[in-house]
C-alpha atoms as a PDB file:
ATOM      1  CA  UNK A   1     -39.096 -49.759 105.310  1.00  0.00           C
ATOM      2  CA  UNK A   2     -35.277 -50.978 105.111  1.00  0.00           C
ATOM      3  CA  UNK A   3     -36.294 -54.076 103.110  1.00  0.00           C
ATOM      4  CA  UNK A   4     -38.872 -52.331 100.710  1.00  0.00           C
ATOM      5  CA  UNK A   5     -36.203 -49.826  99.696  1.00  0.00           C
ATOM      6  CA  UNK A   6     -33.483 -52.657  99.219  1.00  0.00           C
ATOM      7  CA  UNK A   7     -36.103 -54.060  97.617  1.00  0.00           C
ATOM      8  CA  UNK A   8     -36.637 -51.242  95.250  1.00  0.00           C
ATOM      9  CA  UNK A   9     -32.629 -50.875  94.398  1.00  0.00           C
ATOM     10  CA  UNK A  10     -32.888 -54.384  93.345  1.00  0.00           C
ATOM     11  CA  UNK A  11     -35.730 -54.459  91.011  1.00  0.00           C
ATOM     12  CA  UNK A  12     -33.891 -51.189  89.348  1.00  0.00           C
ATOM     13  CA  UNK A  13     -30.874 -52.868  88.820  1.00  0.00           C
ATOM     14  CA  UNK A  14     -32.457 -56.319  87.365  1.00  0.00           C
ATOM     15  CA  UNK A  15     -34.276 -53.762  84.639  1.00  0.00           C
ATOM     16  CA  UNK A  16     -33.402 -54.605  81.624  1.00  0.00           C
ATOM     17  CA  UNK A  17     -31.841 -51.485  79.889  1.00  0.00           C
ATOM     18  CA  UNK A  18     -30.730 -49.933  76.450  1.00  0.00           C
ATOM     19  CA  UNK A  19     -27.314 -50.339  75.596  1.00  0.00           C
ATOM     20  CA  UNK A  20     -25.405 -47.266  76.399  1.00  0.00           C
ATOM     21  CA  UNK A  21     -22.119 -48.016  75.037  1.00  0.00           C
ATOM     22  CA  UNK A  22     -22.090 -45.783  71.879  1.00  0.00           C
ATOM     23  CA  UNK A  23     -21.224 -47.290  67.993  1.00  0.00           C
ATOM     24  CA  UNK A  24     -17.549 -47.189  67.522  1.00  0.00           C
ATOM     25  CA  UNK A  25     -16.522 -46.586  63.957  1.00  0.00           C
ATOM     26  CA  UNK A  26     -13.668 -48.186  62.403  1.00  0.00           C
ATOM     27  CA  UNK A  27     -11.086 -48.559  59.795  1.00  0.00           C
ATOM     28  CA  UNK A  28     -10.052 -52.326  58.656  1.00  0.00           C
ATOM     29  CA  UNK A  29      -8.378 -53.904  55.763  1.00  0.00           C
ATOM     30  CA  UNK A  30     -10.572 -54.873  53.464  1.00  0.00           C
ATOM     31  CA  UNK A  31      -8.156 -56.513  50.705  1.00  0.00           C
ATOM     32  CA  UNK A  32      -4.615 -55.929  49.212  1.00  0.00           C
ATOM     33  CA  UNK A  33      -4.000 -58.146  46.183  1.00  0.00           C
ATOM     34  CA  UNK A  34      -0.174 -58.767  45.413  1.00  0.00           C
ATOM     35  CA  UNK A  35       0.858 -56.949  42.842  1.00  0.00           C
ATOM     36  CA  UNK A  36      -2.036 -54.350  42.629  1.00  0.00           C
ATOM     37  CA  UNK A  37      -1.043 -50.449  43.734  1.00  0.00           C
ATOM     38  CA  UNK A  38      -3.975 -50.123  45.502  1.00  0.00           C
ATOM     39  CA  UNK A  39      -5.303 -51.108  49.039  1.00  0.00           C
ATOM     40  CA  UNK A  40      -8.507 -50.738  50.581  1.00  0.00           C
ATOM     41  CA  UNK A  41      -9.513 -50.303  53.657  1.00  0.00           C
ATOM     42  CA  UNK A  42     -13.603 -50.742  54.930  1.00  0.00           C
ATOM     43  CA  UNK A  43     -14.877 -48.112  57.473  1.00  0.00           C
ATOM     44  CA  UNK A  44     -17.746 -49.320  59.542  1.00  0.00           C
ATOM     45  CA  UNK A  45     -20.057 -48.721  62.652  1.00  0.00           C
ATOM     46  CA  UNK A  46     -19.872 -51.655  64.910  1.00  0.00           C
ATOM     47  CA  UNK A  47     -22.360 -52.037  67.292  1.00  0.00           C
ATOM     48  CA  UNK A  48     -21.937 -52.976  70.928  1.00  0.00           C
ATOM     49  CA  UNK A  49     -22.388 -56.556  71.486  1.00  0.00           C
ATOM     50  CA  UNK A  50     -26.292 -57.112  72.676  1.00  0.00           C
ATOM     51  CA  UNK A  51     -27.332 -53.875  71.198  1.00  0.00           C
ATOM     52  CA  UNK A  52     -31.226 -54.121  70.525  1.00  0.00           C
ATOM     53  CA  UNK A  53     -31.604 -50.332  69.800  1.00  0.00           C
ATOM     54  CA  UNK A  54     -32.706 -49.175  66.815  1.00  0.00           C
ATOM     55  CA  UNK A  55     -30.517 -45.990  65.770  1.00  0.00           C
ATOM     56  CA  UNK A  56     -32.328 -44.905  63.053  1.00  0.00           C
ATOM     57  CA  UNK A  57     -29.059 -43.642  61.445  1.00  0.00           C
ATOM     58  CA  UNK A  58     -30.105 -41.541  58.639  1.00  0.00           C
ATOM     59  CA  UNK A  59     -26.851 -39.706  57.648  1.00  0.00           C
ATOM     60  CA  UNK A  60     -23.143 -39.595  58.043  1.00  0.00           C
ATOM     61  CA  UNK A  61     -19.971 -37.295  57.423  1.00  0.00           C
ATOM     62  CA  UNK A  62     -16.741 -38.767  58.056  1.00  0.00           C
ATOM     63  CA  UNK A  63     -13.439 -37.284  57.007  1.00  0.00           C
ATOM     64  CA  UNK A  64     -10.183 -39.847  56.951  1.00  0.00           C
ATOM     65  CA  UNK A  65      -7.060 -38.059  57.277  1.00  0.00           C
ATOM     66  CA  UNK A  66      -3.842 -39.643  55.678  1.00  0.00           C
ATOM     67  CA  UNK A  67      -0.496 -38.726  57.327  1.00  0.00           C
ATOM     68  CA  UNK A  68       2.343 -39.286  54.726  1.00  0.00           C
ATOM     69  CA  UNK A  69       0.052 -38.744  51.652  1.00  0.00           C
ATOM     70  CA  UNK A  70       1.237 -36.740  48.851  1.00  0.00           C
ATOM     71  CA  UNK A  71      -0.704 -35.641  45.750  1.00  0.00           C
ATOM     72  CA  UNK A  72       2.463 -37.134  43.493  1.00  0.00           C
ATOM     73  CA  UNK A  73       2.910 -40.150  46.467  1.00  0.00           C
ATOM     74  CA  UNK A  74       0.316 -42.020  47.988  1.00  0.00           C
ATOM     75  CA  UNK A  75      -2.966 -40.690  47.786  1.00  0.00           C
ATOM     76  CA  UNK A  76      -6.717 -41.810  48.535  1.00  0.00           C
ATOM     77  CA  UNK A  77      -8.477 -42.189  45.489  1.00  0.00           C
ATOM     78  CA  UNK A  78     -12.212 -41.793  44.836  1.00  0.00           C
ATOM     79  CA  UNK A  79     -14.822 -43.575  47.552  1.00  0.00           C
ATOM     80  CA  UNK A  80     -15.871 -46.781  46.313  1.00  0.00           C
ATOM     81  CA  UNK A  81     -19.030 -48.699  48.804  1.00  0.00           C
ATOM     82  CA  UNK A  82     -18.396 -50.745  51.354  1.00  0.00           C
ATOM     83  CA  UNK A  83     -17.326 -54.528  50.653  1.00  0.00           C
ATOM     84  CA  UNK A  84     -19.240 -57.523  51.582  1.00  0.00           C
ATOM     85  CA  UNK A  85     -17.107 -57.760  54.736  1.00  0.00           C
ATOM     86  CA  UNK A  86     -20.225 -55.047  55.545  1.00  0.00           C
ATOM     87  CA  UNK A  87     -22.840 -54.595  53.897  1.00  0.00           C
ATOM     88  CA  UNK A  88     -23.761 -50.904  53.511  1.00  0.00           C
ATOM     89  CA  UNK A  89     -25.686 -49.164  56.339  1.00  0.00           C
ATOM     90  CA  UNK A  90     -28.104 -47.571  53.684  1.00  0.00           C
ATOM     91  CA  UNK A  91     -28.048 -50.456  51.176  1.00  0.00           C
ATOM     92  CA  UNK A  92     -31.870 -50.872  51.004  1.00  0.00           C
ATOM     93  CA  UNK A  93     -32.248 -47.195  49.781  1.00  0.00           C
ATOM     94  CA  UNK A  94     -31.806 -46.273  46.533  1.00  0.00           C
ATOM     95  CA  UNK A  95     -29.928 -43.293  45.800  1.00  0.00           C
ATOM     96  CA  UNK A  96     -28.127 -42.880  49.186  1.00  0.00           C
ATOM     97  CA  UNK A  97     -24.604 -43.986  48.012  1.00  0.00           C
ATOM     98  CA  UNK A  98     -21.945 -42.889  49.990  1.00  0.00           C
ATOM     99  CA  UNK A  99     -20.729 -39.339  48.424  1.00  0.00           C
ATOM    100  CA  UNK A 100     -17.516 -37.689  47.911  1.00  0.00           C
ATOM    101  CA  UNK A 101     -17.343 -34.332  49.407  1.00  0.00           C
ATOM    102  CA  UNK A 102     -13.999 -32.694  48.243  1.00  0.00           C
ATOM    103  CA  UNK A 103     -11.429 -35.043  48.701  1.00  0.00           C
ATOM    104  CA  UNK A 104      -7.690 -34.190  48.047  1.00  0.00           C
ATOM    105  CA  UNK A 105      -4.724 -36.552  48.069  1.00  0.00           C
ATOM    106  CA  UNK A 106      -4.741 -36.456  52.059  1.00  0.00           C
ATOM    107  CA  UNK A 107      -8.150 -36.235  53.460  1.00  0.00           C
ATOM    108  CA  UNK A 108     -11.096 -37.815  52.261  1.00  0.00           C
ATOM    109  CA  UNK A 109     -14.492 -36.288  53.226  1.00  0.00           C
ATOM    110  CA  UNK A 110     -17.287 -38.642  52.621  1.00  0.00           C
ATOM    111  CA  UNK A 111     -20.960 -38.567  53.283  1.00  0.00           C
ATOM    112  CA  UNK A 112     -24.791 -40.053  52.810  1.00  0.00           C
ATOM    113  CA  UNK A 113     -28.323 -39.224  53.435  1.00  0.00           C
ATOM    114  CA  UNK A 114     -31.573 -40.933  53.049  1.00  0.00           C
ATOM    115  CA  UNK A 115     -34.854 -38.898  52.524  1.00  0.00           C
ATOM    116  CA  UNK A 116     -37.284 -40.643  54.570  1.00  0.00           C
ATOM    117  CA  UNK A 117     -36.918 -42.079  58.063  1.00  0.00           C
ATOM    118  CA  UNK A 118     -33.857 -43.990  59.216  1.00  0.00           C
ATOM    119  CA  UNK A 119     -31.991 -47.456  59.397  1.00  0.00           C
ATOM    120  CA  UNK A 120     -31.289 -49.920  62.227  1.00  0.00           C
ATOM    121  CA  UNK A 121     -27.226 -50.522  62.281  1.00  0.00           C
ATOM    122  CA  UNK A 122     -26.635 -54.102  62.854  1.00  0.00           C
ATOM    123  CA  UNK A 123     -23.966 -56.514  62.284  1.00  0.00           C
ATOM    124  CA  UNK A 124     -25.112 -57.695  59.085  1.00  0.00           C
ATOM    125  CA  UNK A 125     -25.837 -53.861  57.707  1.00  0.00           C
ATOM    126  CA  UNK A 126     -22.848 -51.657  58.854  1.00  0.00           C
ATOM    127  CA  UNK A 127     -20.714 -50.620  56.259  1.00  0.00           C
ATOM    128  CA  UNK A 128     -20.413 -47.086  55.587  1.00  0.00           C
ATOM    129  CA  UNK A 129     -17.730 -46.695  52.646  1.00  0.00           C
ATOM    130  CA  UNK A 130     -14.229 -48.083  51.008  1.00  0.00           C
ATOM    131  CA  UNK A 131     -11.429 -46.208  51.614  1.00  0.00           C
ATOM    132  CA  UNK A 132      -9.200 -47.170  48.246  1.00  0.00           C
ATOM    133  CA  UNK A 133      -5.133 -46.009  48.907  1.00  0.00           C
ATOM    134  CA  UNK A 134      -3.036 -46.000  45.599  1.00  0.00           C
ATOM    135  CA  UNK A 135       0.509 -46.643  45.928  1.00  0.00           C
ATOM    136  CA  UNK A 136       2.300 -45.827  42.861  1.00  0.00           C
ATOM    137  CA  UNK A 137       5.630 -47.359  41.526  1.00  0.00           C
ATOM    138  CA  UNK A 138       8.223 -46.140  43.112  1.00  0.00           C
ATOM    139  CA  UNK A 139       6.728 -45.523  46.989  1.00  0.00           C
ATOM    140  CA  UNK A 140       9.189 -45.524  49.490  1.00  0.00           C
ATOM    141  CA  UNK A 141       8.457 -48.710  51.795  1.00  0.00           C
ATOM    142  CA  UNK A 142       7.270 -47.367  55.305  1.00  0.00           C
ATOM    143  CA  UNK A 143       4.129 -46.538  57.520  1.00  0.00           C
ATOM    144  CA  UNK A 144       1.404 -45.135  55.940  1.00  0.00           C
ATOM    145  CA  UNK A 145      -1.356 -43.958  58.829  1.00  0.00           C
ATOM    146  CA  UNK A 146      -4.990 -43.848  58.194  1.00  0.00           C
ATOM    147  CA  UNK A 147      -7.465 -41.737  60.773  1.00  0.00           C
ATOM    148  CA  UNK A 148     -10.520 -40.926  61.484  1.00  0.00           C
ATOM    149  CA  UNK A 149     -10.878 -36.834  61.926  1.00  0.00           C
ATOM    150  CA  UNK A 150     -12.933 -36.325  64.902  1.00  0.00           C
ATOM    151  CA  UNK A 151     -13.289 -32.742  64.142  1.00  0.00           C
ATOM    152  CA  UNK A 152     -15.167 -33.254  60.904  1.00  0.00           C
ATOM    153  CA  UNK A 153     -17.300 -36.902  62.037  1.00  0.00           C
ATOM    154  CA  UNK A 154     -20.664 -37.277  62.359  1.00  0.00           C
ATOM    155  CA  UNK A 155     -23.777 -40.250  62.185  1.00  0.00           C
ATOM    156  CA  UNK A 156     -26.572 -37.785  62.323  1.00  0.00           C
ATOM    157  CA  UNK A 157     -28.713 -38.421  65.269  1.00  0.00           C
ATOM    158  CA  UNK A 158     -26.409 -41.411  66.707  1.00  0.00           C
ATOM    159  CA  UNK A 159     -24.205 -41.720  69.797  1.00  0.00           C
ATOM    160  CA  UNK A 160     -21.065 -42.496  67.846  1.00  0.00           C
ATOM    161  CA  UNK A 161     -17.002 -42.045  68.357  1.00  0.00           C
ATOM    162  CA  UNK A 162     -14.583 -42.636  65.941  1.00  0.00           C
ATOM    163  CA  UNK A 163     -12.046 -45.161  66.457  1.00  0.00           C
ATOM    164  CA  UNK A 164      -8.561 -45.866  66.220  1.00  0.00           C
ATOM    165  CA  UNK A 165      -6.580 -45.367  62.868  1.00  0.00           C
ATOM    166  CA  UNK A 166      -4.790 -48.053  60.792  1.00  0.00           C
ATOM    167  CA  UNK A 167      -0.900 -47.967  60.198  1.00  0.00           C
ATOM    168  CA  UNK A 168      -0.280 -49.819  56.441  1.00  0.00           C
ATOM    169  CA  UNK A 169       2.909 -50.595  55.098  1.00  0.00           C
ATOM    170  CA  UNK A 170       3.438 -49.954  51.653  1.00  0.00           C
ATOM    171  CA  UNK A 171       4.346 -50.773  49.072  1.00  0.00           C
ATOM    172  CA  UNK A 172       2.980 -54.203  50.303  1.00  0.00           C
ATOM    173  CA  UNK A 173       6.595 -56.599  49.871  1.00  0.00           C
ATOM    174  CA  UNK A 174       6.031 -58.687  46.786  1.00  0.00           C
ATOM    175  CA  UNK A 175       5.330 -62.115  48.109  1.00  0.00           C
ATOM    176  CA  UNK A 176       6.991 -63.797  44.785  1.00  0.00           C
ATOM    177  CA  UNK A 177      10.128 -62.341  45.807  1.00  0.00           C
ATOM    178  CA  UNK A 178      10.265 -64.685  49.487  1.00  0.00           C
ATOM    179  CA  UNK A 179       9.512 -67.841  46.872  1.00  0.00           C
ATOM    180  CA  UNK A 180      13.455 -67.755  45.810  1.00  0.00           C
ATOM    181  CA  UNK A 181      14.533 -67.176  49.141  1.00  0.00           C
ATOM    182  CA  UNK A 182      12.392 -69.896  50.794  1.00  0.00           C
ATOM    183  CA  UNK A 183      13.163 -72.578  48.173  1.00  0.00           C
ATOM    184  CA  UNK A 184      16.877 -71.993  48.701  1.00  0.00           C
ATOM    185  CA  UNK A 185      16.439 -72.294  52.462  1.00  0.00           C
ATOM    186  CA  UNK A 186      14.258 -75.475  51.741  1.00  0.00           C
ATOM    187  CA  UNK A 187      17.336 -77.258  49.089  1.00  0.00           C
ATOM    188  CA  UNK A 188      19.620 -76.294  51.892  1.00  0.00           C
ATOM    189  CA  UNK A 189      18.039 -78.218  54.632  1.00  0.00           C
ATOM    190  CA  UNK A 190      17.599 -81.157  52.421  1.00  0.00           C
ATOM    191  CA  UNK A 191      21.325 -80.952  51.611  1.00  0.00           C
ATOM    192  CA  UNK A 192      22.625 -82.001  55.422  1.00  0.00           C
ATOM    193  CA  UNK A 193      23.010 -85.309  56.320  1.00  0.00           C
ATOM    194  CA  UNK A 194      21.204 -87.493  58.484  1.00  0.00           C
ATOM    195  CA  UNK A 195      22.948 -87.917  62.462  1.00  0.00           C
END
């Protein structure tokens, strides 16, 4: 009896199971091109690694919270798609662009539906939106934070969390200004003599 139940423990465990880990959405840099105000960040659902289940994701709210942002200061501006860093979740489906819901300098509340059924979330297919920050002249250099609200996040019918928030520095130093500094540094070393 001993051995049939050890037995029994075993074949459970060897089961192959669902993943259970649940979709962690993030924040990530998508681009910031020197000399542009403006910064954008991609928000996405990655899925655990091995996940073979099929979410059927067929909505999303998210709200991204900006600490520091000022309507006059740095501010989001209006939700662009995803980049091709990730493709968008809902990209096959016409008409379910990601939507702004209200956004004001500091939060942005963003959402998408599609009509009929639901889509798989895979690495290839995960984006969810753009996140575009405008800087204008003038900002003060310093942190600028970027988080998901947990309060106000949702993927519809999918076991999701929201992860950890971005810190950006902006304005984003001018790379042409380290040019000077690095060619003097450069003439100087060529200067010494030889031991």
């Amino acid at each position: 009896m001993r051995t049939v139940l050890c037995g029994l423990a075993l074949a459970v465990l060897l089961v192959p199971r669902p993943s259970s880990a649940a979709i962690v959405v993030r924040i990530g840099l998508e681009n910031a091109l020197p000399g542009s105000n403006v910064v954008r960040l991609d928000v996405w659902a990655d899925v655990p690694p091995g996940d073979t289940t099929d979410e059927k994701l067929d909505a999303f709210t998210i709200a991204i919270d900006g600490a520091r942002f000022t309507p006059g200061g740095v501010r989001f501006l209006p939700v662009e798609p995803p980049s091709n860093a990730h493709p968008y979740v809902f990209g096959d489906t016409p008409g379910s662009e990601p939507q702004d819901f209200g956004s004001t300098a500091n939060q942005m509340l963003v959402g998408a539906t599609v009509t009929s059924g639901g889509v798989d979330i895979t690495p290839t297919r995960n984006g969810l939106f753009t996140i575009p920050v405008f800087a204008p002249p003038g900002t003060p250099f310093g942190p600028y934070t970027i988080t998901i609200d947990p309060v106000l996040f949702s993927l519809g019918n999918v076991d999701a969390t929201p992860g950890p928030g971005v810190t950006i520095f902006l304005p984003e130093p001018m790379t042409s200004a380290a040019v000077p500094v690095l060619g003097t540094l450069i003439l100087l070393r060529r200067r010494r003599p030889l031991a």
